[in-house]
Protein backbone atom coordinates (compact mmCIF):
# COMPACT_ATOMS: atom_id res chain seq x y z
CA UNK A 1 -3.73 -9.73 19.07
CA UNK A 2 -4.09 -13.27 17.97
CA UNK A 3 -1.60 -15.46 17.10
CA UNK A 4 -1.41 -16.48 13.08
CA UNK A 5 -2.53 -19.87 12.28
CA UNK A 6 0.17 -22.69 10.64
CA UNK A 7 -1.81 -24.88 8.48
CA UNK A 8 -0.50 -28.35 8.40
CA UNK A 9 -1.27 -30.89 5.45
CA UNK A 10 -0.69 -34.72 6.51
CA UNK A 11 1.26 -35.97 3.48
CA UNK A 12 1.09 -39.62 4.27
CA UNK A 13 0.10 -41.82 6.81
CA UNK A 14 1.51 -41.78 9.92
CA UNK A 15 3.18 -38.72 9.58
CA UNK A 16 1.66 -35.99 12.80
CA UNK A 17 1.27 -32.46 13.26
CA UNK A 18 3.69 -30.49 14.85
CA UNK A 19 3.32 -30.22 18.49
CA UNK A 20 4.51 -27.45 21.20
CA UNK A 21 6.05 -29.89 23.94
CA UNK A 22 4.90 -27.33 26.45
CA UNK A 23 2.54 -24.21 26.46
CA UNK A 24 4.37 -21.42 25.42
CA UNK A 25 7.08 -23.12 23.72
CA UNK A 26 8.19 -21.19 20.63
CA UNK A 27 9.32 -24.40 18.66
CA UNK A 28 7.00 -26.95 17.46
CA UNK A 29 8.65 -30.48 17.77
CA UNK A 30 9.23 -32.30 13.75
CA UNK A 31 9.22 -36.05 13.74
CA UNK A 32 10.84 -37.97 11.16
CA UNK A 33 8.37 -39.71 9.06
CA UNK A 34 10.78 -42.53 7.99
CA UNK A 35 13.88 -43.77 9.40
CA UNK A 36 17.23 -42.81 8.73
CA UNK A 37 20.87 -43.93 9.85
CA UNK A 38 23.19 -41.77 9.97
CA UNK A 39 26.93 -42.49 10.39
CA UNK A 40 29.72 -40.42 11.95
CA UNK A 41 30.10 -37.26 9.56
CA UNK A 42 26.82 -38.32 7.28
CA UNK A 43 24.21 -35.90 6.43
CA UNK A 44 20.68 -36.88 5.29
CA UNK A 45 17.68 -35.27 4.16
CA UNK A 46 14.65 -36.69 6.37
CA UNK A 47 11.33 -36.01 5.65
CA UNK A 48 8.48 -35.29 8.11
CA UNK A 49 5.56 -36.59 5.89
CA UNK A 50 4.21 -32.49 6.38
CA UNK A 51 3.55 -29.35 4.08
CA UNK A 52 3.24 -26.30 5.46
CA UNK A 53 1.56 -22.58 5.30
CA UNK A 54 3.60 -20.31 6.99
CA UNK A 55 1.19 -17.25 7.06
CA UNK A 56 2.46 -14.23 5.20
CA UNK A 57 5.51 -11.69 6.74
CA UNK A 58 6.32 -14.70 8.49
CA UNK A 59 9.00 -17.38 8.05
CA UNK A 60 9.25 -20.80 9.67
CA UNK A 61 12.87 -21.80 10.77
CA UNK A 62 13.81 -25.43 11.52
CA UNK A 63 16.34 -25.61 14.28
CA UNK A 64 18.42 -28.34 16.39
CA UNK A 65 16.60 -30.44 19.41
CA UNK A 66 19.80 -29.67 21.90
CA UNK A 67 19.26 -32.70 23.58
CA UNK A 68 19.80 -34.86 19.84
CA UNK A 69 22.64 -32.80 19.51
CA UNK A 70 24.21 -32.89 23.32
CA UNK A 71 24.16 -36.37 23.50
CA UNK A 72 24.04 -38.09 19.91
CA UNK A 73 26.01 -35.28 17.84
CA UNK A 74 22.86 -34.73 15.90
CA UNK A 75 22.29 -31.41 14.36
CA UNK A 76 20.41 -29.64 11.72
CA UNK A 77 22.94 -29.03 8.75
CA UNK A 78 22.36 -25.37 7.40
CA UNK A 79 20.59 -24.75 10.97
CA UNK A 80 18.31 -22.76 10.94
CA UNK A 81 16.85 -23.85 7.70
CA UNK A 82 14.32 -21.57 6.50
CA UNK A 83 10.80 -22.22 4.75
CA UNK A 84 9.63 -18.97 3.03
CA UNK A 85 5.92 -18.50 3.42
CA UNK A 86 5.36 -19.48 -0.21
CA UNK A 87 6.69 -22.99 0.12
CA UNK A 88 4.05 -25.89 0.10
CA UNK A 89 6.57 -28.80 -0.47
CA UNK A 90 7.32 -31.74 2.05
CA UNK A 91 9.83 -30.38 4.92
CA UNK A 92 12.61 -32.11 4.69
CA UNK A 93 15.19 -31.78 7.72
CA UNK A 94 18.56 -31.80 7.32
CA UNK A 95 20.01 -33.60 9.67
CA UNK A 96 24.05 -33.95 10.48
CA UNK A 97 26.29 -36.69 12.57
CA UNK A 98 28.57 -34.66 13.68
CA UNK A 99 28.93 -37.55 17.21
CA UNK A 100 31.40 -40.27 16.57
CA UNK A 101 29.01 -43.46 16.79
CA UNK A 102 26.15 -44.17 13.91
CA UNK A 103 22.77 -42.98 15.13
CA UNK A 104 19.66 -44.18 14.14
CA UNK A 105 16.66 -42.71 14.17
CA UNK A 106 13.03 -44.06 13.92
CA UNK A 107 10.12 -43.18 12.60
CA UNK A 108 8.06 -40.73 15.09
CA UNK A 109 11.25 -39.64 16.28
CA UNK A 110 11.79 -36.01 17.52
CA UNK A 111 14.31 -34.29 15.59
CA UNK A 112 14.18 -30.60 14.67
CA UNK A 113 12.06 -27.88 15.61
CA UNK A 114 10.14 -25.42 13.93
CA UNK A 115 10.05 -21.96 15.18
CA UNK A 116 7.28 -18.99 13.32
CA UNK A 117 9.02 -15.40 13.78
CA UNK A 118 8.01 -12.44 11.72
CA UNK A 119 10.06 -11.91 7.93
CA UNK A 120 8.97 -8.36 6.87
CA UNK A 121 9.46 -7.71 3.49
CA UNK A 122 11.89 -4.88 3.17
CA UNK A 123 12.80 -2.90 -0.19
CA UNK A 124 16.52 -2.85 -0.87
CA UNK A 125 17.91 0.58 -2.12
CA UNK A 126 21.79 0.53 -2.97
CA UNK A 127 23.87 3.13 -1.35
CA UNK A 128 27.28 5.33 -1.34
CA UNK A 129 27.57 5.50 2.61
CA UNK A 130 25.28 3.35 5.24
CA UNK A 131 23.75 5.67 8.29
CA UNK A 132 25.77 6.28 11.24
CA UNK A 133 26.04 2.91 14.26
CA UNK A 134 27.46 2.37 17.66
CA UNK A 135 30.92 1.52 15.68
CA UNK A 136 30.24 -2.23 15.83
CA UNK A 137 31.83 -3.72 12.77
CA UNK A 138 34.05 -0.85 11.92
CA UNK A 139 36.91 -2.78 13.46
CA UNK A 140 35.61 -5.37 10.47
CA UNK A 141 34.33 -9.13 11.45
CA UNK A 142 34.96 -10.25 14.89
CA UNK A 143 36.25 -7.26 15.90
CA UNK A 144 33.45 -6.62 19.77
CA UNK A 145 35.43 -9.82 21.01
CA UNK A 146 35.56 -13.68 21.40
């Protein structure tokens, strides 16, 4: 079975393509397209300069780098962010300073991934009782431990 295609549209110039930093990565690396500063506790919305196709039953979620966010602080906001495949808009990344020195970034810089899983559509049928589980959450939230 082959792998569904992600078609990429170059918005402006010098944005790039997302890029697998190794074979058989499942996150393709974003770049910022413009630069941003972002001081302790800031949030901004940078864009990547990209518009997407995530093929159908599929959705693309943009998650952290670990390394931005070990050493700077740097983290996606509402992580993962999720682009429905019906979205052709510019992907903006949410980024958070959650560190406590300013941190730039530059444009071409890594700074979110994108990861393709598979979003089946399911039909949603409301309901007196739910079918029998294991007994996890009957205890209610946070209830199987730390």
């Amino acid at each position: 079975m082959s792998a569904p295609a992600l078609a990429v549209r170059l918005l402006r110039t010098g944005a790039r393509a997302p890029v697998r930093a190794h074979p058989g990565d499942a996150g393709l690396d974003l770049v910022a397209a413009e630069p941003c500063h972002l001081d302790p506790g800031a949030r901004a919305a940078v864009p990547t300069g990209l518009a997407v196709a995530v093929p159908p039953g599929h959705a693309g979620l943009v998650v952290p780098r670990s390394g931005l966010a070990l050493r700077h602080g740097v983290t996606v906001a509402n992580a993962p962010g999720l682009i429905d495949s019906g979205y052709r808009g510019e992907l903006m990344v949410l980024l958070v300073n959650l560190g406590e020195s300013p941190h730039a970034i530059a444009a071409g810089d890594r700074i979110a991934q994108l990861v393709i899983v598979p979003a089946p559509a399911c039909d949603v049928r409301e309901t007196d009782e739910l079918p029998a589980s294991d007994g996890r959450g009957a205890g209610g939230f946070g209830s199987t431990g730390a």
